[in-house]
PDB file of N, CA and C in Angstrom:
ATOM      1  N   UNK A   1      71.957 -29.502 207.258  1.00  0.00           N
ATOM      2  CA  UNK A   1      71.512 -30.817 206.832  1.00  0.00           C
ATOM      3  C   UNK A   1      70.014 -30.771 206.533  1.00  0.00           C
ATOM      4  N   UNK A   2      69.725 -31.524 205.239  1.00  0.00           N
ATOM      5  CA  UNK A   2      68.144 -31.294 204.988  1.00  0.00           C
ATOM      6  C   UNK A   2      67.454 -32.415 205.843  1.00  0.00           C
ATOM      7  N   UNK A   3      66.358 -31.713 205.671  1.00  0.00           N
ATOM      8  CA  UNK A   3      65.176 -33.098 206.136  1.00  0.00           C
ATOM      9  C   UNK A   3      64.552 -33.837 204.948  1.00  0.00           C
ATOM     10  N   UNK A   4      63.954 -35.018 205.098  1.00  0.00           N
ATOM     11  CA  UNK A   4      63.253 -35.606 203.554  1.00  0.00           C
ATOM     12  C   UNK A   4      62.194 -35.555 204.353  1.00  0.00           C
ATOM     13  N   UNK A   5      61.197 -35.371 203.066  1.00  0.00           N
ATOM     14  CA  UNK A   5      59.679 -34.663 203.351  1.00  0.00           C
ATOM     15  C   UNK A   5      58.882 -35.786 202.606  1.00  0.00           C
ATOM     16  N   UNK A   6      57.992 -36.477 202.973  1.00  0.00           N
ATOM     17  CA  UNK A   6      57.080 -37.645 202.581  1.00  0.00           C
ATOM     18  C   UNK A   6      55.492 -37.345 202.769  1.00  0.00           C
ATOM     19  N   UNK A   7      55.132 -37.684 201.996  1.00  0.00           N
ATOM     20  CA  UNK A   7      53.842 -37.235 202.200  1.00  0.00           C
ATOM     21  C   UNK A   7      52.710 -38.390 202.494  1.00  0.00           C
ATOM     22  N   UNK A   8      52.296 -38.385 203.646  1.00  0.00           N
ATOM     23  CA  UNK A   8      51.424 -39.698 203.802  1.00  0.00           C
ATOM     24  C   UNK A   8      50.509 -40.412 202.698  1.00  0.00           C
ATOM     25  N   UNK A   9      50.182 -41.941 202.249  1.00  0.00           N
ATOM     26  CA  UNK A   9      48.916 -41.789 201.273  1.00  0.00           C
ATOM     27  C   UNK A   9      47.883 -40.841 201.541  1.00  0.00           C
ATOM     28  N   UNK A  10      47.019 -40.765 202.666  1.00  0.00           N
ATOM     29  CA  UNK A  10      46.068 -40.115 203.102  1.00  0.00           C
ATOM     30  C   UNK A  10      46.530 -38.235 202.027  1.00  0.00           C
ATOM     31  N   UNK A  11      47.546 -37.807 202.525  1.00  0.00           N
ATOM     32  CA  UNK A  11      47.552 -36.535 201.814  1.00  0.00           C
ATOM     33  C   UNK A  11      48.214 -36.657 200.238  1.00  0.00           C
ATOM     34  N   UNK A  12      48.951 -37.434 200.025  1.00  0.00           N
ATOM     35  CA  UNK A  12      48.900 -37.806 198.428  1.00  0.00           C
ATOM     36  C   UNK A  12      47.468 -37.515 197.876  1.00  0.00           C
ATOM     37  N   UNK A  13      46.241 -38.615 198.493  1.00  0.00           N
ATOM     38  CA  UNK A  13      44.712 -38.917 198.035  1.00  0.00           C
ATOM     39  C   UNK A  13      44.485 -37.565 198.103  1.00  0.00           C
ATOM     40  N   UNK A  14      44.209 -36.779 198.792  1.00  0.00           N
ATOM     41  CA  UNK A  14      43.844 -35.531 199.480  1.00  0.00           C
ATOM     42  C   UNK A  14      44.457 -34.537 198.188  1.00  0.00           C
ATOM     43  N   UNK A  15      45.656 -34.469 197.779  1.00  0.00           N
ATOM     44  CA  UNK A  15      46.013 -33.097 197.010  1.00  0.00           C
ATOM     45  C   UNK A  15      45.753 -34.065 195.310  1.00  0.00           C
ATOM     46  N   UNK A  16      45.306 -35.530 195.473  1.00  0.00           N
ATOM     47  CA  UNK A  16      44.882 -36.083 194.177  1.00  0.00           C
ATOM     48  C   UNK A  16      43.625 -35.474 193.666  1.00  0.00           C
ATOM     49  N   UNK A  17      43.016 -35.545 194.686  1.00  0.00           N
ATOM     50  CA  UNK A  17      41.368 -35.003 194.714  1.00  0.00           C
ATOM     51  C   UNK A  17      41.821 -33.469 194.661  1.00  0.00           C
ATOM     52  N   UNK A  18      42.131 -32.763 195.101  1.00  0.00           N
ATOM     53  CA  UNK A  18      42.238 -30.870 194.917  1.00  0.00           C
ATOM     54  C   UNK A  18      42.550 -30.760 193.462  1.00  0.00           C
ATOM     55  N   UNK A  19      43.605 -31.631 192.945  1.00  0.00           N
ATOM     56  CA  UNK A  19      44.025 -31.243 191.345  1.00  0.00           C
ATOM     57  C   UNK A  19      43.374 -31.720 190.604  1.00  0.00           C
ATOM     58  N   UNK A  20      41.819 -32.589 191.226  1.00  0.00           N
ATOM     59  CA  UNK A  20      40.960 -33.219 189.837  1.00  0.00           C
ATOM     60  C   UNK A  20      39.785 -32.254 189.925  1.00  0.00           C
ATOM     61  N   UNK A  21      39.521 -31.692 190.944  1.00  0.00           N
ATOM     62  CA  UNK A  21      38.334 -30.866 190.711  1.00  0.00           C
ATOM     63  C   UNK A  21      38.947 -29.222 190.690  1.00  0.00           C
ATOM     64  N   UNK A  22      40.011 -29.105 190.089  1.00  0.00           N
ATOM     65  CA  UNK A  22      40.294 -27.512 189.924  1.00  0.00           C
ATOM     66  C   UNK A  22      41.026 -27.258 188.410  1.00  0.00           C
ATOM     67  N   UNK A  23      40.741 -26.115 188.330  1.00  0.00           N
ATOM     68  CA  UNK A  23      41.505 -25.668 186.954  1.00  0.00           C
ATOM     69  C   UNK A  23      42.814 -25.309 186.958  1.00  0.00           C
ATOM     70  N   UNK A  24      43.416 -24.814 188.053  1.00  0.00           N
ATOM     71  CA  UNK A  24      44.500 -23.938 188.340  1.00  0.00           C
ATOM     72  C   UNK A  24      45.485 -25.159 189.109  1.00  0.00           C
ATOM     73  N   UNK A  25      45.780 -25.534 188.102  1.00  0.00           N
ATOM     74  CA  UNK A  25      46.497 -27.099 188.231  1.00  0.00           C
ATOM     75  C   UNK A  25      47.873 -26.639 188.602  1.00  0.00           C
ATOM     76  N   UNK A  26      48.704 -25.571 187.678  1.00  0.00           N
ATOM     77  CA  UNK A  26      49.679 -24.827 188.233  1.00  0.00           C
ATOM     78  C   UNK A  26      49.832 -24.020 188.840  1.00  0.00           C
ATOM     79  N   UNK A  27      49.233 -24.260 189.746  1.00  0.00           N
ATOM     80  CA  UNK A  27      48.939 -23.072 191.111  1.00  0.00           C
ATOM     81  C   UNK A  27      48.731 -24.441 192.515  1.00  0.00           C
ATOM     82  N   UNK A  28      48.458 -25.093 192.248  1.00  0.00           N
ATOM     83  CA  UNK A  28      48.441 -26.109 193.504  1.00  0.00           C
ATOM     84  C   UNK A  28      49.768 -26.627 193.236  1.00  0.00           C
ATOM     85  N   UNK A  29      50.416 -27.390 191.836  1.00  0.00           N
ATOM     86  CA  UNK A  29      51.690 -28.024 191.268  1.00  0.00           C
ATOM     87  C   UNK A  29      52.999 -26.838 192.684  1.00  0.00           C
ATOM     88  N   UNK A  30      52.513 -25.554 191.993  1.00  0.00           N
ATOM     89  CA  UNK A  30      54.064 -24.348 192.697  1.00  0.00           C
ATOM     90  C   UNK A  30      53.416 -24.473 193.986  1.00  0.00           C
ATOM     91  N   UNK A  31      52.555 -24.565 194.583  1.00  0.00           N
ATOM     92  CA  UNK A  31      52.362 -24.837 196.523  1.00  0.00           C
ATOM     93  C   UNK A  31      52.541 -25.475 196.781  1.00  0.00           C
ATOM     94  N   UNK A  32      52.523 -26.974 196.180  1.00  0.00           N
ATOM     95  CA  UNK A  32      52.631 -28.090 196.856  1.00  0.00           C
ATOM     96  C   UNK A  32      54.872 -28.241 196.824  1.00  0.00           C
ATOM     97  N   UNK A  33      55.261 -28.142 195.212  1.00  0.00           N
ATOM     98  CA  UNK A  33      56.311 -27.652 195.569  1.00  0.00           C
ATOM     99  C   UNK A  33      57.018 -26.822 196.312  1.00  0.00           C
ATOM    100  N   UNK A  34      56.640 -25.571 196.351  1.00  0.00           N
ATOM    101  CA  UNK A  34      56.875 -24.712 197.537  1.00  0.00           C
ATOM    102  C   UNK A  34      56.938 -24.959 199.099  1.00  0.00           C
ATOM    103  N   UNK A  35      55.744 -25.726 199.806  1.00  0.00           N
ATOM    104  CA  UNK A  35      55.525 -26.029 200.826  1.00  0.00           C
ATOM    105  C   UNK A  35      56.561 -27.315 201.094  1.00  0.00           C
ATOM    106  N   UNK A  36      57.355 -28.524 199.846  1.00  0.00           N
ATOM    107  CA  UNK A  36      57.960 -29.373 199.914  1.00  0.00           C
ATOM    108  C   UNK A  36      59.431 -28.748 200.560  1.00  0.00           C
ATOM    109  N   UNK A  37      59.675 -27.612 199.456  1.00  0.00           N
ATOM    110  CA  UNK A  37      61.548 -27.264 199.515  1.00  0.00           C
ATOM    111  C   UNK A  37      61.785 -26.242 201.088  1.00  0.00           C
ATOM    112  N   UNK A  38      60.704 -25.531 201.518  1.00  0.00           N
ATOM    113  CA  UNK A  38      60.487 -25.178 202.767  1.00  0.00           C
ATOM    114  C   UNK A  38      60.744 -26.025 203.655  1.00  0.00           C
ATOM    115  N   UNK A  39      59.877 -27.438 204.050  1.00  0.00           N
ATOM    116  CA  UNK A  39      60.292 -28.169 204.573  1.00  0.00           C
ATOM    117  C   UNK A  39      61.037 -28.935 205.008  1.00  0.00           C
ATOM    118  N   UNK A  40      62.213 -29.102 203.688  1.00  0.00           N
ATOM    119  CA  UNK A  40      63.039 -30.079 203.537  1.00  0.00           C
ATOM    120  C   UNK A  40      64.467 -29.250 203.783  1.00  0.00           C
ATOM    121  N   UNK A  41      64.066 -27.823 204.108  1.00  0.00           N
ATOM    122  CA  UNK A  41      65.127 -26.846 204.509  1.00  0.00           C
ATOM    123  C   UNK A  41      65.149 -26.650 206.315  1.00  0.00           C
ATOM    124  N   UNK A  42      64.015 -26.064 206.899  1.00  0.00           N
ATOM    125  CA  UNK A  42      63.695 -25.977 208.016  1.00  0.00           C
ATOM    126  C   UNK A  42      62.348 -25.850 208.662  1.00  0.00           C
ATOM    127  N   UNK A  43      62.021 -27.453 208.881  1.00  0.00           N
ATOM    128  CA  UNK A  43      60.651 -27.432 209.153  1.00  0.00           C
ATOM    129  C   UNK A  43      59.984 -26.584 210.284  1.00  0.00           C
ATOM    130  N   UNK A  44      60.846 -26.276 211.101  1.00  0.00           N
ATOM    131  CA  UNK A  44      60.570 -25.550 212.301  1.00  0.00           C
ATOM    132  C   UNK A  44      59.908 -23.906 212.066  1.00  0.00           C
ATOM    133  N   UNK A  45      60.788 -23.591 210.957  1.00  0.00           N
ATOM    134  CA  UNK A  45      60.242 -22.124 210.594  1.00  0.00           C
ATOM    135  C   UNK A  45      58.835 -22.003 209.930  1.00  0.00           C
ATOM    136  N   UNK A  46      58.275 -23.017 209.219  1.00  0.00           N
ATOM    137  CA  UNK A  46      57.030 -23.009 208.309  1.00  0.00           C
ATOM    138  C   UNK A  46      56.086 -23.090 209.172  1.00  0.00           C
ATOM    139  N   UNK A  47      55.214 -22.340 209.038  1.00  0.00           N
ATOM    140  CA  UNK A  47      53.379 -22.486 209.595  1.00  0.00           C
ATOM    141  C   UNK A  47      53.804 -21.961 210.857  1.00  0.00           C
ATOM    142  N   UNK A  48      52.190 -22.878 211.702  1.00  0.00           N
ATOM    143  CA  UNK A  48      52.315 -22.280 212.668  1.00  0.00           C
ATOM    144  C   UNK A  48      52.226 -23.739 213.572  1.00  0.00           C
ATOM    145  N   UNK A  49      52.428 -24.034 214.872  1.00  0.00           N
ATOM    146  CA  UNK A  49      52.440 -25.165 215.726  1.00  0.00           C
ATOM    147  C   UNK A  49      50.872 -25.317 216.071  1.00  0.00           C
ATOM    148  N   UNK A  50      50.727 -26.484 216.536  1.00  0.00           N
ATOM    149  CA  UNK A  50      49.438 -27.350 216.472  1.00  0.00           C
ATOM    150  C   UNK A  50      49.467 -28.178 217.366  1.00  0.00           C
ATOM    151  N   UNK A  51      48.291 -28.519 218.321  1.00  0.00           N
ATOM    152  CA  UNK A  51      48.398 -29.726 219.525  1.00  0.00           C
ATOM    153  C   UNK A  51      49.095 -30.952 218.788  1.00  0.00           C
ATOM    154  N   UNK A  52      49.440 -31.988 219.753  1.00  0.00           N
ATOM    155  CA  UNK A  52      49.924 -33.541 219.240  1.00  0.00           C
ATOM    156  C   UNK A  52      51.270 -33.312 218.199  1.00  0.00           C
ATOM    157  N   UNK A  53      51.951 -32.428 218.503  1.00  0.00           N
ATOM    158  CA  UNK A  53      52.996 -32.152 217.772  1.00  0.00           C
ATOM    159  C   UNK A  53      52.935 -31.827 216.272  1.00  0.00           C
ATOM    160  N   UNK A  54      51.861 -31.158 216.245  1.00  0.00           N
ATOM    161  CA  UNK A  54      51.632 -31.127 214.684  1.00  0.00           C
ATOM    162  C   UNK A  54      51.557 -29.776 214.048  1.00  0.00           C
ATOM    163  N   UNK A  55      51.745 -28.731 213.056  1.00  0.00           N
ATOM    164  CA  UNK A  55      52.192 -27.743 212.596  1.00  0.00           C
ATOM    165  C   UNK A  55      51.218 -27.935 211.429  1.00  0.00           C
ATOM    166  N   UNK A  56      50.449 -26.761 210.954  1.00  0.00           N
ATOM    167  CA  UNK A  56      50.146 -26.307 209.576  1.00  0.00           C
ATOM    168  C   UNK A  56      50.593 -25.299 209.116  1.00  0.00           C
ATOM    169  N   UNK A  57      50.600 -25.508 207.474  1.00  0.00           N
ATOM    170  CA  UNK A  57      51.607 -23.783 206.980  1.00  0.00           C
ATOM    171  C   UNK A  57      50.380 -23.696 205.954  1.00  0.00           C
ATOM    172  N   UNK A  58      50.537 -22.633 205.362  1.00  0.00           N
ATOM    173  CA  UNK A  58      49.471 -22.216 203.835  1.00  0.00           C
ATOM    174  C   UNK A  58      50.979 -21.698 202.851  1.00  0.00           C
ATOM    175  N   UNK A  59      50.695 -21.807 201.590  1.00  0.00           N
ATOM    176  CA  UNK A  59      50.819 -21.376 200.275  1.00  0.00           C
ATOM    177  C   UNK A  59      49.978 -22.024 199.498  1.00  0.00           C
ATOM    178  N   UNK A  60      48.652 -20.472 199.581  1.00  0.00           N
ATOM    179  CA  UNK A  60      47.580 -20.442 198.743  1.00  0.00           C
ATOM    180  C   UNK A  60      47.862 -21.124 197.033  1.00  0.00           C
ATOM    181  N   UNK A  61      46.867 -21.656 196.862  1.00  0.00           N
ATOM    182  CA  UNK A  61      45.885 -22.008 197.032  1.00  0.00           C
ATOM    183  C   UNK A  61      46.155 -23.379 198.109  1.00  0.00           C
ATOM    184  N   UNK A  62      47.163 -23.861 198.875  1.00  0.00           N
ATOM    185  CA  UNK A  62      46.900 -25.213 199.581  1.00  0.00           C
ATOM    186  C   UNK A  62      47.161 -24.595 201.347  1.00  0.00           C
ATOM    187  N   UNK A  63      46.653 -25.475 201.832  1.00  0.00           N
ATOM    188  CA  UNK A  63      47.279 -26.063 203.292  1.00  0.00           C
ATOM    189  C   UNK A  63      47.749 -27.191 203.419  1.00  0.00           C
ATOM    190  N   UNK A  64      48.543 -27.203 204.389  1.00  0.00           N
ATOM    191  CA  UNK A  64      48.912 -28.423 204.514  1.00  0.00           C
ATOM    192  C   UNK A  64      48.964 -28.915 206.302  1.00  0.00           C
ATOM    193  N   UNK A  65      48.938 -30.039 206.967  1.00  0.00           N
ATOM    194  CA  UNK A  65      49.298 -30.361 208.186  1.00  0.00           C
ATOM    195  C   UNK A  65      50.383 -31.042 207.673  1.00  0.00           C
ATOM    196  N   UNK A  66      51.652 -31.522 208.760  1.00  0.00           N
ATOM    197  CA  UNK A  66      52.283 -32.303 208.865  1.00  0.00           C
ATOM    198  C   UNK A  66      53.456 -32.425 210.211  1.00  0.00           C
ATOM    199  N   UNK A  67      54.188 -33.240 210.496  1.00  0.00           N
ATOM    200  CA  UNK A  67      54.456 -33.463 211.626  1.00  0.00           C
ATOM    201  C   UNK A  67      56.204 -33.497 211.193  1.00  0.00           C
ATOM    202  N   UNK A  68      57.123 -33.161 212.488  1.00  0.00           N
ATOM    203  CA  UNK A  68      58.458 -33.394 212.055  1.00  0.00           C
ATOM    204  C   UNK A  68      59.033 -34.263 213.085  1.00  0.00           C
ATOM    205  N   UNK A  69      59.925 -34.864 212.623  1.00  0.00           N
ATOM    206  CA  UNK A  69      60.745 -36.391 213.235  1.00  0.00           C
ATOM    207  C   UNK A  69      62.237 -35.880 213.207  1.00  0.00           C
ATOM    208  N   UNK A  70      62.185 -34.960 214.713  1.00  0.00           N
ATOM    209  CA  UNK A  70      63.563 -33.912 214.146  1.00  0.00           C
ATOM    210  C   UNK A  70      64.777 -35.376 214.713  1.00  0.00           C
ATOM    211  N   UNK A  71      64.535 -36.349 215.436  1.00  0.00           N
ATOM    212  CA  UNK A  71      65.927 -37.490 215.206  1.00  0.00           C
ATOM    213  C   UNK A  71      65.808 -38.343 213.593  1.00  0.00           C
ATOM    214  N   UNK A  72      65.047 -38.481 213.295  1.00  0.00           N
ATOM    215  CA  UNK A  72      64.775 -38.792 212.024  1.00  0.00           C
ATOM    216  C   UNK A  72      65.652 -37.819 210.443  1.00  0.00           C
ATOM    217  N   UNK A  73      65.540 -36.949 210.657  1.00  0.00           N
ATOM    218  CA  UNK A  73      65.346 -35.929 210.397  1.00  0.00           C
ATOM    219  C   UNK A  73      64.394 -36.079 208.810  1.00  0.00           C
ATOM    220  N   UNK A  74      63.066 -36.206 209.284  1.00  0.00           N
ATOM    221  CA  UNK A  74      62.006 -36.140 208.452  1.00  0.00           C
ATOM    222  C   UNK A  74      60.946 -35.626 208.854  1.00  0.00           C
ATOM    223  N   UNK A  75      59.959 -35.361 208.093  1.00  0.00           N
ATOM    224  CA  UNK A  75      58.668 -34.080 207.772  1.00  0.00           C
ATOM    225  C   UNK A  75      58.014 -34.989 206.984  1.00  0.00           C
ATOM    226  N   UNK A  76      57.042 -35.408 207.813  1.00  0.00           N
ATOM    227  CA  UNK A  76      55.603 -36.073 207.342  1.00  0.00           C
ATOM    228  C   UNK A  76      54.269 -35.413 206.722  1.00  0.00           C
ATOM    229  N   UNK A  77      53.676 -34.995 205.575  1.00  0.00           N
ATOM    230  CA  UNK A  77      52.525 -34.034 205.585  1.00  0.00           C
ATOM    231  C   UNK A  77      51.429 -35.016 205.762  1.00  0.00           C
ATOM    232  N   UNK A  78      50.673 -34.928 206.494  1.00  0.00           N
ATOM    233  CA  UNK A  78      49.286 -35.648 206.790  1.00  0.00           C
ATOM    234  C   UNK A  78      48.011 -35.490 206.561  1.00  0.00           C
ATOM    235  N   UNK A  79      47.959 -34.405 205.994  1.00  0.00           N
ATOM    236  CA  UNK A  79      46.776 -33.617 205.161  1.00  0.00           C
ATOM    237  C   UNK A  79      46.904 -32.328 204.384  1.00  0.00           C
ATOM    238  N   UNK A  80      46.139 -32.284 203.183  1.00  0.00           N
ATOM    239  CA  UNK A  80      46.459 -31.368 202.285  1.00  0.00           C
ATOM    240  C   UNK A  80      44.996 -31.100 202.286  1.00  0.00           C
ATOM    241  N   UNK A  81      44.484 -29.228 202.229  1.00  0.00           N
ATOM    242  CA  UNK A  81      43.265 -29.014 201.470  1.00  0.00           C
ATOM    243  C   UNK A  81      43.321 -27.849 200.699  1.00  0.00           C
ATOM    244  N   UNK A  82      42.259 -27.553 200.539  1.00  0.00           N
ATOM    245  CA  UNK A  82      42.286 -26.348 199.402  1.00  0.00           C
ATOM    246  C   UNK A  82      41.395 -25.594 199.856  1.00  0.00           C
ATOM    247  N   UNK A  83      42.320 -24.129 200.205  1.00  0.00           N
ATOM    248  CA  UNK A  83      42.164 -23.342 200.790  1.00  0.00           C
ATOM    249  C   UNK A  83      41.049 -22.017 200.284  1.00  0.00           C
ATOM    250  N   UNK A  84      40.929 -22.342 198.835  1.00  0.00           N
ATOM    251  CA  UNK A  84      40.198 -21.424 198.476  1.00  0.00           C
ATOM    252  C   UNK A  84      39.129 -22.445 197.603  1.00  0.00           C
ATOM    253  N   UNK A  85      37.930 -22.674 198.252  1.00  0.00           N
ATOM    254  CA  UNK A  85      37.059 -23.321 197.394  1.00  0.00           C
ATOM    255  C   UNK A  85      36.582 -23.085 196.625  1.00  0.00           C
ATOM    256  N   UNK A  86      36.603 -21.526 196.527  1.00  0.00           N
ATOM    257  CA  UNK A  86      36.090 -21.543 195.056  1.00  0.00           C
ATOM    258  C   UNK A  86      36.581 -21.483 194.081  1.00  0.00           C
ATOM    259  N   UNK A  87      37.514 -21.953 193.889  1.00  0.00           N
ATOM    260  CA  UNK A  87      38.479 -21.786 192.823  1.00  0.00           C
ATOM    261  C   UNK A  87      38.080 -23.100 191.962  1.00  0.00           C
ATOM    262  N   UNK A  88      38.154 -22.937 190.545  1.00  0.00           N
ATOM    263  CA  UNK A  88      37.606 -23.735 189.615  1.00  0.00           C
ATOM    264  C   UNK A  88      38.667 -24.331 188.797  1.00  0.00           C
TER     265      UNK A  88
END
């Protein structure tokens, strides 16, 4: 059974801002997808665990935090950044 994966406003704003100041627009587009279909498969396996019940994973160029609601069965991301700043 999948999980549905939502992404807080806060990290919506967050990966709005990464795709306005970078060039490599399809390179954040396939992480942010990537890091979605992961999640929505088995959140437990992605990243690594985090105090307050919270987990971060990477697929460069992003990170992501987010939290899972395993009676729910949903996956919250709560922050997105960009992992390689210098990227243009």
């Amino acid at each position: 059974m999948k999980y549905t994966v939502v992404w807080a406003p806060e990290a919506e704003e967050e990966l709005a801002a990464v795709w306005a100041r970078v060039s490599c627009r399809g390179e954040i587009a396939e992480a942010a997808n990537f890091l979605d279909a992961q999640l929505s498969r088995n959140p437990f396996t992605v990243g690594e665990s985090r105090p307050y019940a919270q987990r971060i994973a990477y697929r460069l160029p992003l990170g992501i935090r987010f939290r899972i609601h395993e009676d729910d069965r949903l996956v919250r991301v709560v922050a997105v950044w960009l992992c390689r700043p210098s990227i243009k």
